[in-house]
N, C-alpha and C. Protein backbone atom coordinates (compact mmCIF):
# COMPACT_ATOMS: atom_id res chain seq x y z
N UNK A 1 5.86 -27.13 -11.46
CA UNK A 1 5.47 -28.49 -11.76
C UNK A 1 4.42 -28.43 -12.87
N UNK A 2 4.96 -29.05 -14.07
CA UNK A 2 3.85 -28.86 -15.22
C UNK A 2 2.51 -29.49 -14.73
N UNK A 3 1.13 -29.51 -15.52
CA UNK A 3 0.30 -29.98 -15.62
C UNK A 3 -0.67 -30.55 -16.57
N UNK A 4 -1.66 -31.34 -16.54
CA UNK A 4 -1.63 -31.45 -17.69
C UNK A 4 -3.16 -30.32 -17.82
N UNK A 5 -3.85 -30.16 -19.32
CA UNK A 5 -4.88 -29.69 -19.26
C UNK A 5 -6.06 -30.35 -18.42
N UNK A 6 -5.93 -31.42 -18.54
CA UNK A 6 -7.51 -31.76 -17.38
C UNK A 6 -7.34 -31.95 -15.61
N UNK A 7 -5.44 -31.48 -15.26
CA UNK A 7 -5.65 -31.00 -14.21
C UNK A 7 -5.96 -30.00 -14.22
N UNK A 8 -5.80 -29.20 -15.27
CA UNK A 8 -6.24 -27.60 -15.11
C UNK A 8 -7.54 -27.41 -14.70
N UNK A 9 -8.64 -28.28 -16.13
CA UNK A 9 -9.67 -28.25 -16.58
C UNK A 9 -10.67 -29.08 -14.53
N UNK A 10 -9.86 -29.72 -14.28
CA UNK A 10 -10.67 -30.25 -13.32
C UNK A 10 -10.45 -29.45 -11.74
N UNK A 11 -9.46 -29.02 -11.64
CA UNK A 11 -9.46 -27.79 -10.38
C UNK A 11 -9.84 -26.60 -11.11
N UNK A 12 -10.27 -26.19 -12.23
CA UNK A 12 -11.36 -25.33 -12.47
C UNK A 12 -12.90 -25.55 -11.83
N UNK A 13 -13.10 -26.61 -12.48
CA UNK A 13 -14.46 -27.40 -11.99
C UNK A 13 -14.31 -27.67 -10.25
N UNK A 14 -13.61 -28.03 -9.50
CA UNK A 14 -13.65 -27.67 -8.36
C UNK A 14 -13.69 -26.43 -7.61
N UNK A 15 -13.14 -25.70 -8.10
CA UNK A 15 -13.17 -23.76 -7.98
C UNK A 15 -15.01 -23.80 -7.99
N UNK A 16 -14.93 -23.80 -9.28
CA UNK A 16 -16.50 -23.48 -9.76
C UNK A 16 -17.52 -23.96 -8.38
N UNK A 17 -17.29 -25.29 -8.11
CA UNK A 17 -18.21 -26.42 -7.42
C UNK A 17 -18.34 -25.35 -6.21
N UNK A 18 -17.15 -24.85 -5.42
CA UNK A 18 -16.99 -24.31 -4.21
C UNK A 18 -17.72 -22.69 -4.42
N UNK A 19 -17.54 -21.86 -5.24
CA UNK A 19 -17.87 -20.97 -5.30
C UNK A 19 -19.78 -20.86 -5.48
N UNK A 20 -19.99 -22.40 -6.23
CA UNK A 20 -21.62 -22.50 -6.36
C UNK A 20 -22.05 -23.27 -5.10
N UNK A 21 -21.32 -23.41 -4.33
CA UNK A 21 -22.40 -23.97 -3.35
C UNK A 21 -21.53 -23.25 -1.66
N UNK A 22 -21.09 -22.07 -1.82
CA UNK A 22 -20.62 -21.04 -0.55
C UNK A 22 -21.57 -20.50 0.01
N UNK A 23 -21.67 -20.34 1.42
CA UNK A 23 -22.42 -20.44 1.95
C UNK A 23 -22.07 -19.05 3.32
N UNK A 24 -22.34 -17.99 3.33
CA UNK A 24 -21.25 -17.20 3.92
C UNK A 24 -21.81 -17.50 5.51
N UNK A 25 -20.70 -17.57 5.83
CA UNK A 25 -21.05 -17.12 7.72
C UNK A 25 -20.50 -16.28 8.45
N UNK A 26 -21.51 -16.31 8.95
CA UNK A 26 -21.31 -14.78 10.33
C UNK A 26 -20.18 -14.38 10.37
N UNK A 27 -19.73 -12.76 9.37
CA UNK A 27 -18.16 -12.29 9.28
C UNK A 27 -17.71 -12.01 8.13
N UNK A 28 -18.27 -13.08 7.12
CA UNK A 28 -17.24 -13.34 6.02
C UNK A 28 -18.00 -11.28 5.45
N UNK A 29 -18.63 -11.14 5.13
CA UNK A 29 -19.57 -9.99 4.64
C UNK A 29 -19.01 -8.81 5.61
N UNK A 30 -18.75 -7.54 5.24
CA UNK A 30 -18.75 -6.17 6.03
C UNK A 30 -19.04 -5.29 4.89
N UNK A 31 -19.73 -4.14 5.67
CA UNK A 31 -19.97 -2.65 4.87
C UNK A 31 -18.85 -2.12 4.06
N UNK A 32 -19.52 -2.16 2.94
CA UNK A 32 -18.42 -1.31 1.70
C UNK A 32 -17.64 -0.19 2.49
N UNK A 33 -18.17 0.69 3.19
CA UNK A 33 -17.74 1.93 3.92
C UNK A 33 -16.67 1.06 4.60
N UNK A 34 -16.31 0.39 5.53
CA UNK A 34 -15.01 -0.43 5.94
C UNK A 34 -14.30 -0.74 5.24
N UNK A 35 -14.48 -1.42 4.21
CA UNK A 35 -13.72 -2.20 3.05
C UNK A 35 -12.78 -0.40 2.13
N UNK A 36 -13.36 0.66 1.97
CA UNK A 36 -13.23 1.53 1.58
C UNK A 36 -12.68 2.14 2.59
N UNK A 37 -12.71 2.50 3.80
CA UNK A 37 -11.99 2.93 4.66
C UNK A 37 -10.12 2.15 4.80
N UNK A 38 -10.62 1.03 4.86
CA UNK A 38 -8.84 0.07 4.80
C UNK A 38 -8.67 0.28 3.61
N UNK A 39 -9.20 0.30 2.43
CA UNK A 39 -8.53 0.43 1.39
C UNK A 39 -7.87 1.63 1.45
N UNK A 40 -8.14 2.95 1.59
CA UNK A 40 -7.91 4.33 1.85
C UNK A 40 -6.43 4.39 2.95
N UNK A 41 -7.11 3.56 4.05
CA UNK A 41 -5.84 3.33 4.62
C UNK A 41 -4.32 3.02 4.28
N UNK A 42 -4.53 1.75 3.69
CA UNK A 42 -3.70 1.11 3.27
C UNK A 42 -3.12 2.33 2.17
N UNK A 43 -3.50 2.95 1.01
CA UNK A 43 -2.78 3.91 0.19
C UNK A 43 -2.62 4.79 0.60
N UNK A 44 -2.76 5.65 1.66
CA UNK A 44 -2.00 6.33 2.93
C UNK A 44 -0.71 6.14 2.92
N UNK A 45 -0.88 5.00 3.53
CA UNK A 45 0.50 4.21 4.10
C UNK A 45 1.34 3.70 2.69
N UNK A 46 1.05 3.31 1.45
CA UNK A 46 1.76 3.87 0.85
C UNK A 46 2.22 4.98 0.23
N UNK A 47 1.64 6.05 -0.12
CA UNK A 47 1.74 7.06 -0.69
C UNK A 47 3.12 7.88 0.46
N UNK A 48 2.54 7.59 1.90
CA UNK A 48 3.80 8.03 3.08
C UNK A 48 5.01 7.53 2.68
N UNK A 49 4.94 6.36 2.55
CA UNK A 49 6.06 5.77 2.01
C UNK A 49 6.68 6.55 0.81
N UNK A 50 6.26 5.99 -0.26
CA UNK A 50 6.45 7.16 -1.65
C UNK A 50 7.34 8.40 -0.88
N UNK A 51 6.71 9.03 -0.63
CA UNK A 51 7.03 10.51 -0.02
C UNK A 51 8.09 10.46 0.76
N UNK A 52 8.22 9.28 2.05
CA UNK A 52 9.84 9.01 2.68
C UNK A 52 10.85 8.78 1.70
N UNK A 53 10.26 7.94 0.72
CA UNK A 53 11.68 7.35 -0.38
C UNK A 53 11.99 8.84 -1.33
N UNK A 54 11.06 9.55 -1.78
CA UNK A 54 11.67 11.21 -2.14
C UNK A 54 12.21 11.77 -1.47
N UNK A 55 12.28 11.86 -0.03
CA UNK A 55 12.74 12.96 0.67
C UNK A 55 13.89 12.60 0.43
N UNK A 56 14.22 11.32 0.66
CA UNK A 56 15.13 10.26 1.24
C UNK A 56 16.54 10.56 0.10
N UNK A 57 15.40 10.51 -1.26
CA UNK A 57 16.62 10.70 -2.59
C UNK A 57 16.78 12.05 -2.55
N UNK A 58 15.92 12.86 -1.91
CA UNK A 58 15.68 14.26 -2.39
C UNK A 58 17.18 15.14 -1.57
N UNK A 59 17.32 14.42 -0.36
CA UNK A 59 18.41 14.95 0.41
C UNK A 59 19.88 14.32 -0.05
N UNK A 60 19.57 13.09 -0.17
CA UNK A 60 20.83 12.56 -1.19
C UNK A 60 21.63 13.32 -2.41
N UNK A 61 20.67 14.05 -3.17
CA UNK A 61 20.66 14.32 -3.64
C UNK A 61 21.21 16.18 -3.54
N UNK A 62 20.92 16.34 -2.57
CA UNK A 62 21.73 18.12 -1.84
C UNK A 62 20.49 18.67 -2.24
N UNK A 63 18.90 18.20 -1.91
CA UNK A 63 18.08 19.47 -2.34
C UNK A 63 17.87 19.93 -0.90
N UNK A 64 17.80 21.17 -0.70
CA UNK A 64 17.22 21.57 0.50
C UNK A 64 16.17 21.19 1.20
N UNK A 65 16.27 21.53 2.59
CA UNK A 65 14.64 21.00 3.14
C UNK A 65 13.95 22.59 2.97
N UNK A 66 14.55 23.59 2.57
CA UNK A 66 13.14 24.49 2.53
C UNK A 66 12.67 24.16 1.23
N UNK A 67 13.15 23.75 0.18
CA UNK A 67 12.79 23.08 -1.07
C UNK A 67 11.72 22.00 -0.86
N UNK A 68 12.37 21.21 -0.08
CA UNK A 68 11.44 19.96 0.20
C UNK A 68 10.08 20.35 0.32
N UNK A 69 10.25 21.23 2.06
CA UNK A 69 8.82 21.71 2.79
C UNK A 69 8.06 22.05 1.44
N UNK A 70 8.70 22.94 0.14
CA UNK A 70 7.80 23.92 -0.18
C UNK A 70 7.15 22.63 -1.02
N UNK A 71 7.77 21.90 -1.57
CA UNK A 71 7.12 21.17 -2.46
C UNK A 71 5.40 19.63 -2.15
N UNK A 72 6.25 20.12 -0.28
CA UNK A 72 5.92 18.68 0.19
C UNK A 72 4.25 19.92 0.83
N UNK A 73 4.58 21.22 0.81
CA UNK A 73 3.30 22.23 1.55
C UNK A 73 3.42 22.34 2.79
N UNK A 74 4.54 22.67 3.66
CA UNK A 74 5.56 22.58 4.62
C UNK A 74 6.33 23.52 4.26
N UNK A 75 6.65 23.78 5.68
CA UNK A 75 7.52 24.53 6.03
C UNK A 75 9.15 24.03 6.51
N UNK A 76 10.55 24.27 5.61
CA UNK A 76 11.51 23.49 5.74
C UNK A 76 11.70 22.65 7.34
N UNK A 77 11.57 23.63 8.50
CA UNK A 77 11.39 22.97 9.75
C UNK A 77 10.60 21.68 9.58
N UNK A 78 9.37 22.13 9.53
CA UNK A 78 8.46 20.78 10.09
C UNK A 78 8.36 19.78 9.22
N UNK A 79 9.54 19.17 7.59
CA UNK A 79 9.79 18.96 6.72
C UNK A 79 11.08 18.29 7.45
N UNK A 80 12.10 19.06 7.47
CA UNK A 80 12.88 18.21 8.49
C UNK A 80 13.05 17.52 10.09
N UNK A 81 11.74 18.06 10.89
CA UNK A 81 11.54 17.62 11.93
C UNK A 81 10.65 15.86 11.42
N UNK A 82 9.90 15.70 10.42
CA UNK A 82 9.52 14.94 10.56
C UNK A 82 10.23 13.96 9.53
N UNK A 83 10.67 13.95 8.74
CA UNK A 83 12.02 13.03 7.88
C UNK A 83 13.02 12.71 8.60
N UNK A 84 13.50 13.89 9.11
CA UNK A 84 14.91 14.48 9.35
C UNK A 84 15.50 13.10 10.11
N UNK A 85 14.71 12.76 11.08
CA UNK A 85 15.18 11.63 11.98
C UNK A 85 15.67 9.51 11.34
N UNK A 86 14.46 9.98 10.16
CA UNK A 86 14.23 8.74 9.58
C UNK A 86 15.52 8.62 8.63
N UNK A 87 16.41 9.72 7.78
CA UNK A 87 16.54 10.45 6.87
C UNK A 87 18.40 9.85 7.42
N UNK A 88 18.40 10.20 8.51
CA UNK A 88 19.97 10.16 9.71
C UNK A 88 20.22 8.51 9.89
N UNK A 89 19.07 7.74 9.87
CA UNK A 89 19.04 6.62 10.12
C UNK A 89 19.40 5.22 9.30
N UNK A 90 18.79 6.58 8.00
CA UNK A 90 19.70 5.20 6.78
C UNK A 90 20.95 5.58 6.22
């Protein structure tokens, strides 16, 4: 839905209004160390991911799992014990 510039220009100025007169309460605020901990988390959980979608092409593909392990710092077993299941499924 187009707009024009002084709707732009005026829910700017409302942005602004709200951000100059916020007022935090009890919650909104936590320790960087948390905020840095979920962040950490969260790229975990993707990077795991990442790593399922390689295996995933990697076996598609006819590479071995002692290949895998070696690349993944594993041993082909515990490389296919822990894919292996996810791997059968798609």
């Amino acid at each position: 839905m187009p707009r024009s510039i002084q709707d732009i220009l005026d829910h700017a100025d409302a942005l602004a209004h709200r951000f100059e007169d916020y007022q935090p309460a009890e919650g909104d605020e936590r320790p960087v160390e948390e905020y840095l901990l979920q962040r950490a988390a969260l790229a975990r959980a993707r990077s795991e991911r990442q790593i399922l979608d390689a295996v995933v092409a990697a076996r598609t593909a006819g590479i071995s799992w002692a290949k895998i392990g070696e690349l993944l710092g594993t041993s082909a077993q515990a490389a296919q014990q822990r894919y292996g299941a996810v791997i059968e499924q798609s």
